[in-house]
PDB file of N, CA and C in Angstrom:
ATOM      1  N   UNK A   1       0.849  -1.174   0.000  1.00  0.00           N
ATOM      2  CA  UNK A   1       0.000   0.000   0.000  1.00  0.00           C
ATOM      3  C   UNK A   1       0.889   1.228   0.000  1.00  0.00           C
ATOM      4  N   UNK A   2       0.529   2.026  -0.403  1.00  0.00           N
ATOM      5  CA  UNK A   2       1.410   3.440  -0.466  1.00  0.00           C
ATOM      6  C   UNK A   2       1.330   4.015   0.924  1.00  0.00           C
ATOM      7  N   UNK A   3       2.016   4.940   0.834  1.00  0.00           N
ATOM      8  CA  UNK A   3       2.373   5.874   1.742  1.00  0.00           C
ATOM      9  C   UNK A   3       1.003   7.247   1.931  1.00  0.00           C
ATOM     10  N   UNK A   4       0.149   7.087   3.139  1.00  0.00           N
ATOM     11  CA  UNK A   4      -0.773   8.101   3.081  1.00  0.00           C
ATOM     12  C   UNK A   4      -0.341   9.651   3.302  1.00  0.00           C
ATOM     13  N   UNK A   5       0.180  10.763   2.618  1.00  0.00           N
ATOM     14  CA  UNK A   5       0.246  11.750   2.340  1.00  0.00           C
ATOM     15  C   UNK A   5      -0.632  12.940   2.508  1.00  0.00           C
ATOM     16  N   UNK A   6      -1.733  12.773   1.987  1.00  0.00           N
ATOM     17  CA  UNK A   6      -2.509  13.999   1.391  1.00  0.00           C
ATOM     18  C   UNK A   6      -3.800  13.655   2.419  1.00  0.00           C
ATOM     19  N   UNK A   7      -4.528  14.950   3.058  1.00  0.00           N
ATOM     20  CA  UNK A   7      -5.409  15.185   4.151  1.00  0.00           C
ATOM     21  C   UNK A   7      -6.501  15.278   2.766  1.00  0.00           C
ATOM     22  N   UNK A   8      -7.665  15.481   3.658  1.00  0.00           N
ATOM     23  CA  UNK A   8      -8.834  15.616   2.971  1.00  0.00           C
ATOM     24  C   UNK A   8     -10.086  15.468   3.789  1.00  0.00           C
ATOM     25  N   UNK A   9     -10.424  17.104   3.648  1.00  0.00           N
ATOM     26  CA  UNK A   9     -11.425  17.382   4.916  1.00  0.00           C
ATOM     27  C   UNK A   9     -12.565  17.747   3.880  1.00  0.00           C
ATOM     28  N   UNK A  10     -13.670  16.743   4.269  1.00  0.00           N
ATOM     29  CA  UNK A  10     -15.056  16.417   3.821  1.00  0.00           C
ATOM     30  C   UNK A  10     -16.360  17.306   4.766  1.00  0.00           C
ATOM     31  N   UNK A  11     -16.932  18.323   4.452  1.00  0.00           N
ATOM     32  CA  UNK A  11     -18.397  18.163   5.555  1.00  0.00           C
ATOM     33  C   UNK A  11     -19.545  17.003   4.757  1.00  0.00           C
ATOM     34  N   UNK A  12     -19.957  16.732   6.076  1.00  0.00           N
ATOM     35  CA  UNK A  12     -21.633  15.663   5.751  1.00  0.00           C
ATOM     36  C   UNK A  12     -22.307  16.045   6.341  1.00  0.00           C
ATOM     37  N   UNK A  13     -23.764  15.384   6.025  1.00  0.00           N
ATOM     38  CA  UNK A  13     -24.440  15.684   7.071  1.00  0.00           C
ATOM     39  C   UNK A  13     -24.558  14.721   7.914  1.00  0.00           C
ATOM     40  N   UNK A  14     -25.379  14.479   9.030  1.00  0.00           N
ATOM     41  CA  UNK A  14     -25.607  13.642  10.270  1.00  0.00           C
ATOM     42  C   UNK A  14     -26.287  12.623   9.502  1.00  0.00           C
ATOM     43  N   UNK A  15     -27.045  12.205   8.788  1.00  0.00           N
ATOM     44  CA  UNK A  15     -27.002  10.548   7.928  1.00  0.00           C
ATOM     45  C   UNK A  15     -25.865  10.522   7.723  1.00  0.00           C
ATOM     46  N   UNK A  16     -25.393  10.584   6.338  1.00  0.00           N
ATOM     47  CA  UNK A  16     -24.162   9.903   6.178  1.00  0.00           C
ATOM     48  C   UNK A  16     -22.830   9.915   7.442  1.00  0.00           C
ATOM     49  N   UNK A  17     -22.953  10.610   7.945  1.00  0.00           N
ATOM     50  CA  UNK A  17     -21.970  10.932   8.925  1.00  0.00           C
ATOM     51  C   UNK A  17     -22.482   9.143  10.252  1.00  0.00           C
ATOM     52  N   UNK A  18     -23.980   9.186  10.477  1.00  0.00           N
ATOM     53  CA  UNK A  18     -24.426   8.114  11.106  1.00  0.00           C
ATOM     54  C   UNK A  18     -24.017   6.651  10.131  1.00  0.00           C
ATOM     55  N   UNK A  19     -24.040   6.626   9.170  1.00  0.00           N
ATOM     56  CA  UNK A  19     -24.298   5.841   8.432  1.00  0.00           C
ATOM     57  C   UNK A  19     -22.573   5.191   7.790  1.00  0.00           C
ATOM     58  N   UNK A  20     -21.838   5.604   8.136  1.00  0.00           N
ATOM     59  CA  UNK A  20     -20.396   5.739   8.219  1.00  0.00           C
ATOM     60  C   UNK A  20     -20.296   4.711   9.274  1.00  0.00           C
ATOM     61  N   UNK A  21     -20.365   5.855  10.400  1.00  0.00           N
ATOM     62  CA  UNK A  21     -19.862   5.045  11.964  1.00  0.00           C
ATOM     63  C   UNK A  21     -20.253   3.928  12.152  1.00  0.00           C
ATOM     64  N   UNK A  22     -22.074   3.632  11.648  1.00  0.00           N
ATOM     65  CA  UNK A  22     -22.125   2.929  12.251  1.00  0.00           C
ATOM     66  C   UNK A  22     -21.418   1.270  11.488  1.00  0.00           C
ATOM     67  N   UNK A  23     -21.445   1.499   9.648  1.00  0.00           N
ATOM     68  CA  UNK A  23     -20.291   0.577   8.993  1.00  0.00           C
ATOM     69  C   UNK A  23     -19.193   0.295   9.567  1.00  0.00           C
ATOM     70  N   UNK A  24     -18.527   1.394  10.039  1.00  0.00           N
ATOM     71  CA  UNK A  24     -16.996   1.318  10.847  1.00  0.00           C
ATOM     72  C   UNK A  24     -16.968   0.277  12.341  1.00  0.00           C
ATOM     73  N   UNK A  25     -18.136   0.966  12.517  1.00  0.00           N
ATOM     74  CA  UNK A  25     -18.112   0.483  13.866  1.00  0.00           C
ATOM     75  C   UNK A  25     -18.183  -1.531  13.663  1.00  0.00           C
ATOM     76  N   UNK A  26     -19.570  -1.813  12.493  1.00  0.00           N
ATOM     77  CA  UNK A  26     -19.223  -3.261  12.859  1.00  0.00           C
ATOM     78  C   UNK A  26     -18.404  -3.875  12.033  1.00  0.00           C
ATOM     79  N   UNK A  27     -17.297  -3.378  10.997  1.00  0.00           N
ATOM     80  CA  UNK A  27     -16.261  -4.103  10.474  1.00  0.00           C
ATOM     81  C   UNK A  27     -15.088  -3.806  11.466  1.00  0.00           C
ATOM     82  N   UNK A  28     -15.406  -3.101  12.268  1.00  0.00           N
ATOM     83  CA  UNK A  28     -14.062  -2.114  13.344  1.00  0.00           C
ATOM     84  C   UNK A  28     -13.102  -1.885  12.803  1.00  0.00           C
ATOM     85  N   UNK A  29     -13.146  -1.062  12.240  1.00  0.00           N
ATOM     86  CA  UNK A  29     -12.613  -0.248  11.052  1.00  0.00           C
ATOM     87  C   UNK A  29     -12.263   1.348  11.245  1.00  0.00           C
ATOM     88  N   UNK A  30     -11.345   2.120  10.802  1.00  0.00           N
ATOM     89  CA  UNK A  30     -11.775   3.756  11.138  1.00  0.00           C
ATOM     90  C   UNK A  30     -12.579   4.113   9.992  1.00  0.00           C
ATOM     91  N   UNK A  31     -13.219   5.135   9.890  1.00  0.00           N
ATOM     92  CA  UNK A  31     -13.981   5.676   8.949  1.00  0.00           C
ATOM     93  C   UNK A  31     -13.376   5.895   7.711  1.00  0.00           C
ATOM     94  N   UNK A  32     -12.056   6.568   8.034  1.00  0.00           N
ATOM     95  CA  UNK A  32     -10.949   7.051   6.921  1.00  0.00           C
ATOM     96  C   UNK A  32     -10.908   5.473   6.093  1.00  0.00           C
ATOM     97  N   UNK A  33     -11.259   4.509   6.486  1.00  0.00           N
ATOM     98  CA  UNK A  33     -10.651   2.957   5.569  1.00  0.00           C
ATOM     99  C   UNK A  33     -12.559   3.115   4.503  1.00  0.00           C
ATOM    100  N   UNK A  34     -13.161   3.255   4.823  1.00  0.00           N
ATOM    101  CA  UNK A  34     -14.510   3.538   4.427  1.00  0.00           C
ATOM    102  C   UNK A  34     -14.582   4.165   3.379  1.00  0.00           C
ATOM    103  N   UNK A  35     -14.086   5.275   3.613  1.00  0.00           N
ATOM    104  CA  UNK A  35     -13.642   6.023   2.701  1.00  0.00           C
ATOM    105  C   UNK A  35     -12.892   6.354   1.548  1.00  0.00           C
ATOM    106  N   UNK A  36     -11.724   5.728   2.388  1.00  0.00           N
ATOM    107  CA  UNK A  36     -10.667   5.480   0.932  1.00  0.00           C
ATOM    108  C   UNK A  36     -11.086   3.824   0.232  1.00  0.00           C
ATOM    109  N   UNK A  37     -11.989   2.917   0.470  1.00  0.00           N
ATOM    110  CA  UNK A  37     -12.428   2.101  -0.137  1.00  0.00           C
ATOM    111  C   UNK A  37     -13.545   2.208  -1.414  1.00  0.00           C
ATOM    112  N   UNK A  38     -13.983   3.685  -1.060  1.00  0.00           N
ATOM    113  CA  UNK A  38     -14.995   4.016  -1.809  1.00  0.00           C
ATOM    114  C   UNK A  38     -14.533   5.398  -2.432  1.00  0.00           C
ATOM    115  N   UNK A  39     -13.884   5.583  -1.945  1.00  0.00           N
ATOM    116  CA  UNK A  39     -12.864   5.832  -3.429  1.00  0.00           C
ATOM    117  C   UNK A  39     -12.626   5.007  -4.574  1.00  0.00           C
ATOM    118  N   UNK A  40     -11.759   4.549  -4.008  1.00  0.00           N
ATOM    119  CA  UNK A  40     -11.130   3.206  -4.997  1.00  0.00           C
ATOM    120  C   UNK A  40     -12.452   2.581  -6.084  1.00  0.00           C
ATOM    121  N   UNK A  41     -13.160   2.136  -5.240  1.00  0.00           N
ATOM    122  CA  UNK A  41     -14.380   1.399  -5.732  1.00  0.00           C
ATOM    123  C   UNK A  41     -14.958   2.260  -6.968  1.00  0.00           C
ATOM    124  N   UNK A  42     -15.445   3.577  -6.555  1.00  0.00           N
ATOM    125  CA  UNK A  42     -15.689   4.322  -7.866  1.00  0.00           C
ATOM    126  C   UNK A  42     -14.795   4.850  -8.587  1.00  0.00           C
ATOM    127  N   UNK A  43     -13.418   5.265  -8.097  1.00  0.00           N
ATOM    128  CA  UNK A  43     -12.052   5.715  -9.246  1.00  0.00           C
ATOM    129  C   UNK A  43     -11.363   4.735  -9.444  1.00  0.00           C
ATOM    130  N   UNK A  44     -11.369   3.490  -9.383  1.00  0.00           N
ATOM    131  CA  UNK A  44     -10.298   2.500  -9.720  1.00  0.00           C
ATOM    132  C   UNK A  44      -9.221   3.181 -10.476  1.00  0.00           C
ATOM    133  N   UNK A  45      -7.987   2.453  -9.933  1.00  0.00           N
ATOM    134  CA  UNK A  45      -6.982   2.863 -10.807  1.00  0.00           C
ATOM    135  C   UNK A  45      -6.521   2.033 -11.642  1.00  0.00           C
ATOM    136  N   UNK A  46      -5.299   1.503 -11.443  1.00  0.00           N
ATOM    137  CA  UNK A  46      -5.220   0.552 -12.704  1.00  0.00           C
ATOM    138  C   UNK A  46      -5.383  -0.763 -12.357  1.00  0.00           C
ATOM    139  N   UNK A  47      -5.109  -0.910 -11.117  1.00  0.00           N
ATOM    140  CA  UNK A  47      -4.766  -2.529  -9.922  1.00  0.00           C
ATOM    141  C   UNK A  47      -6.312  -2.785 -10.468  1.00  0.00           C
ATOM    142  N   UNK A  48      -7.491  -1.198 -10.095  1.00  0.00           N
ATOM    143  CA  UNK A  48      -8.855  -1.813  -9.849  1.00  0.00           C
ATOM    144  C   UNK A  48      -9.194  -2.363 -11.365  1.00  0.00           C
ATOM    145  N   UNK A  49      -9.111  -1.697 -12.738  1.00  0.00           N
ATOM    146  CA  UNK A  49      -9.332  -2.355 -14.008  1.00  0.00           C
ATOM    147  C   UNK A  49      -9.488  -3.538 -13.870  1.00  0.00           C
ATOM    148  N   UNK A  50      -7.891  -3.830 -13.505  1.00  0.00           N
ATOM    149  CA  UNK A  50      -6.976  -5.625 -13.676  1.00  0.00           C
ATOM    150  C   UNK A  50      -8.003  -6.261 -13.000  1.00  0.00           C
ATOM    151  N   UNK A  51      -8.515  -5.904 -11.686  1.00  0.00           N
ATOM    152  CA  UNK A  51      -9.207  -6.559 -10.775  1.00  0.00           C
ATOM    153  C   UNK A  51     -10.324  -6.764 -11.191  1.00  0.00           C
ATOM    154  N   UNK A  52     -11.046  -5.886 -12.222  1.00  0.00           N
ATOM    155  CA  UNK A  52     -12.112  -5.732 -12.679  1.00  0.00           C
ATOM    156  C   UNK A  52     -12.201  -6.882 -14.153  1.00  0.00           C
ATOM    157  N   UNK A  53     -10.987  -6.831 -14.795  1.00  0.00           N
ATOM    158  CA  UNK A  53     -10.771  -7.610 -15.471  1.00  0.00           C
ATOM    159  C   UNK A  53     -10.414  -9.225 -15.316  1.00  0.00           C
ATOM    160  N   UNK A  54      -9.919  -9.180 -14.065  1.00  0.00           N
ATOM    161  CA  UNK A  54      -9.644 -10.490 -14.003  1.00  0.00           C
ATOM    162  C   UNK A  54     -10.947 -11.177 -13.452  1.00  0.00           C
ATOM    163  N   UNK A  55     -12.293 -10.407 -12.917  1.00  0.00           N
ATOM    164  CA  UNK A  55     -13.298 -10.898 -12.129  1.00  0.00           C
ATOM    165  C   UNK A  55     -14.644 -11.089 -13.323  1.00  0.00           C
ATOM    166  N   UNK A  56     -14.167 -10.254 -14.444  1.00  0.00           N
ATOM    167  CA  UNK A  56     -15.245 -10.176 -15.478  1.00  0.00           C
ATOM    168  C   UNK A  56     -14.914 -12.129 -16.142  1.00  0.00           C
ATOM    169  N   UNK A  57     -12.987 -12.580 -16.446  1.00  0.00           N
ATOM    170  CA  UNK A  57     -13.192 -13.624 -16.662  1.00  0.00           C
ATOM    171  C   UNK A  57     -13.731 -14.443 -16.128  1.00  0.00           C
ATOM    172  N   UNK A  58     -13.218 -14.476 -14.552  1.00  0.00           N
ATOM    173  CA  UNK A  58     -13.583 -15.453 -13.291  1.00  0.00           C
ATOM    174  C   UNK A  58     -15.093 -15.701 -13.752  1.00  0.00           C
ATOM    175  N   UNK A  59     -15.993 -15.090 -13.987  1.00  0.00           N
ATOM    176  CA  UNK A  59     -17.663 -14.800 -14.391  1.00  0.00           C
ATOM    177  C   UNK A  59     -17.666 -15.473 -15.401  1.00  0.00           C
ATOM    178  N   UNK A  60     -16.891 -15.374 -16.632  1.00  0.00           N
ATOM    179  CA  UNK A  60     -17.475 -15.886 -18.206  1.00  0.00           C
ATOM    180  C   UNK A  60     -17.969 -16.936 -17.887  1.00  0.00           C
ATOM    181  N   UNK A  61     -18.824 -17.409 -18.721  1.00  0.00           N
ATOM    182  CA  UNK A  61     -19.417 -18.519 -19.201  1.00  0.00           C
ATOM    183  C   UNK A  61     -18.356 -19.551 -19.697  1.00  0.00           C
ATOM    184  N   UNK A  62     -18.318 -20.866 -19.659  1.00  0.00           N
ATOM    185  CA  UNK A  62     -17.435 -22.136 -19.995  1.00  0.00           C
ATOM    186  C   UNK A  62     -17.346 -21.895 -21.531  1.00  0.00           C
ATOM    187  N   UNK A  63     -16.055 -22.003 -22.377  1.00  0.00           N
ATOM    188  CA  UNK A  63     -16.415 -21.899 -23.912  1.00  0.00           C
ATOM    189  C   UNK A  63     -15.752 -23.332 -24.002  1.00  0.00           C
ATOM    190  N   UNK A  64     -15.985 -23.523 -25.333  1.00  0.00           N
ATOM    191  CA  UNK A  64     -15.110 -24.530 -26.215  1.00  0.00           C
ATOM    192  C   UNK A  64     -14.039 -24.028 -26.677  1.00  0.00           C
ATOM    193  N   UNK A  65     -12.658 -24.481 -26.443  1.00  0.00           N
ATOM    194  CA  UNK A  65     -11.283 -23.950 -27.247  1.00  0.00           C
ATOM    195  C   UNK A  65     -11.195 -24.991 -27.842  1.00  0.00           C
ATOM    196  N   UNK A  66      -9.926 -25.301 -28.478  1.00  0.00           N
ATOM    197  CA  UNK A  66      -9.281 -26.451 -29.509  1.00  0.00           C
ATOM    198  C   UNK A  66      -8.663 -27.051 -28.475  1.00  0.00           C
ATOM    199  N   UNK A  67      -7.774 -28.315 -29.380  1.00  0.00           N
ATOM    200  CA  UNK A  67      -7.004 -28.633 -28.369  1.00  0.00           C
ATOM    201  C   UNK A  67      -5.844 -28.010 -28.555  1.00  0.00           C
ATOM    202  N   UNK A  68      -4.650 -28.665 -27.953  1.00  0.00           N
ATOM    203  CA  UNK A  68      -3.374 -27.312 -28.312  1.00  0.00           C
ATOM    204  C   UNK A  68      -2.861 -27.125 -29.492  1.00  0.00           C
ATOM    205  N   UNK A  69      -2.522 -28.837 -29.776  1.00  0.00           N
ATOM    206  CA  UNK A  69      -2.176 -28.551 -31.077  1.00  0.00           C
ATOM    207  C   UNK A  69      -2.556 -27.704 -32.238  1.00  0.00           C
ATOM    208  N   UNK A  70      -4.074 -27.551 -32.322  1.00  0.00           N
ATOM    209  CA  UNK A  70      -5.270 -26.890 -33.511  1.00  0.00           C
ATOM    210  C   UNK A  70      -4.950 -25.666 -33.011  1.00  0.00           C
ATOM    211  N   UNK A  71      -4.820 -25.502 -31.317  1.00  0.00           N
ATOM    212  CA  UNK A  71      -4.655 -24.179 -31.145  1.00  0.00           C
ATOM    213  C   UNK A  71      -3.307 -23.242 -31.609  1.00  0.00           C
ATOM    214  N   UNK A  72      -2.350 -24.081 -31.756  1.00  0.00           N
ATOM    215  CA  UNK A  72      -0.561 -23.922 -32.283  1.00  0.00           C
ATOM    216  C   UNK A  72      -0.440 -23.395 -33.706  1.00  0.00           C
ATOM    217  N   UNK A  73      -1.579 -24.379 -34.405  1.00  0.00           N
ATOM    218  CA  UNK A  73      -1.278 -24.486 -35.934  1.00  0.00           C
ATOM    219  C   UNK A  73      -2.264 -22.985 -35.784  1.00  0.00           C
ATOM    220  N   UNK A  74      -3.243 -22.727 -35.728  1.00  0.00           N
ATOM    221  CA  UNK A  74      -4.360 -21.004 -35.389  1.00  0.00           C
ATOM    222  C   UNK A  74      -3.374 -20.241 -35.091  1.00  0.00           C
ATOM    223  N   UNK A  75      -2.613 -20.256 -34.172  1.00  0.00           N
ATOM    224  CA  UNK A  75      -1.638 -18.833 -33.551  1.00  0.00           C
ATOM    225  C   UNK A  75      -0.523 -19.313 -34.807  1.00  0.00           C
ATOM    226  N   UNK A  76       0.382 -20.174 -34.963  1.00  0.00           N
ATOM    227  CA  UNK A  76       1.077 -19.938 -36.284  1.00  0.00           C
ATOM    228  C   UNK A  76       0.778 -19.290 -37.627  1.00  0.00           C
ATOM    229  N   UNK A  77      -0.205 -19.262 -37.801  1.00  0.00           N
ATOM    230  CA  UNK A  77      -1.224 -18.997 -39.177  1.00  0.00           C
ATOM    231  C   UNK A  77      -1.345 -17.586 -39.006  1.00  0.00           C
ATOM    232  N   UNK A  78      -1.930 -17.442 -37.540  1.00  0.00           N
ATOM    233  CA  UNK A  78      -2.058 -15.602 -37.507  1.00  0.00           C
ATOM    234  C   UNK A  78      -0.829 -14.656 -37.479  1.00  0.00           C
ATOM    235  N   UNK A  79       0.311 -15.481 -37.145  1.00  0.00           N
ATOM    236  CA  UNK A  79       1.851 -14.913 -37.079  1.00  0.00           C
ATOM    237  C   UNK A  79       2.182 -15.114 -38.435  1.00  0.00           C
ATOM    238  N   UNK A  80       2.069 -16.117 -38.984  1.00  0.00           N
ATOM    239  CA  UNK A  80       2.461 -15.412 -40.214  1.00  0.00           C
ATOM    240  C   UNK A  80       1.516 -14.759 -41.395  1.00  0.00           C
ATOM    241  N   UNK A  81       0.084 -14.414 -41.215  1.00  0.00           N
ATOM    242  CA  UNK A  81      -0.068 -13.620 -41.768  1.00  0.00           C
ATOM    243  C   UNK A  81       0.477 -12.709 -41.315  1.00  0.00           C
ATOM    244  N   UNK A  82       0.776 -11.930 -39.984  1.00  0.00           N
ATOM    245  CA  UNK A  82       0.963 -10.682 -39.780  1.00  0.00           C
ATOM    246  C   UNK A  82       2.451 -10.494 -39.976  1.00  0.00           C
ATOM    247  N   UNK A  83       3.405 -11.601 -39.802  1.00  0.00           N
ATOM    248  CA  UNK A  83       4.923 -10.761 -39.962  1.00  0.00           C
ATOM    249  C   UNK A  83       5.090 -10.969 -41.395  1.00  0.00           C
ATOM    250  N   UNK A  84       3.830 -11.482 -42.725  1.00  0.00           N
ATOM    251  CA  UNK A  84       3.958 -11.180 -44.238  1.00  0.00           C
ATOM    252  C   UNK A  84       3.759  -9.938 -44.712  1.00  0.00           C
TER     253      UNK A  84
END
């Protein structure tokens, strides 16, 4: 994890401000982790993409591939169209 640096002073009102604590309170957590989670969650950076990407495969549906070989002679075929 990086190094926390940079402050960042928020007003709320008393919901969200309730509605915070009381999350914090039963993961026992500080608020500030709440926060910078939901960050993340809506700005992903690049880790979050990958994460996003690697969870969209985890999800796919089962396909049919070849076996390797069919799959060898397919990727040979596309290499050399492209380095012709």
């Amino acid at each position: 994890m990086s190094m926390l640096d940079r402050r960042l002073q928020v007003l709320i009102d008393e919901d969200r401000w309730t509605r915070l604590q009381q999350a914090a309170d039963q993961r026992r957590v500080p608020i500030a982790v709440l926060v910078r989670e939901a960050i993340d969650e809506q700005f992903p950076g690049d880790a979050g993409v990958r994460r996003a990407a690697l969870q969209a495969i985890l999800e796919a549906e089962p396909m049919e591939v070849p076996d390797p070989d069919q799959l060898r002679d397919e990727l040979d075929a596309i290499r050399g169209r492209l380095s012709a």
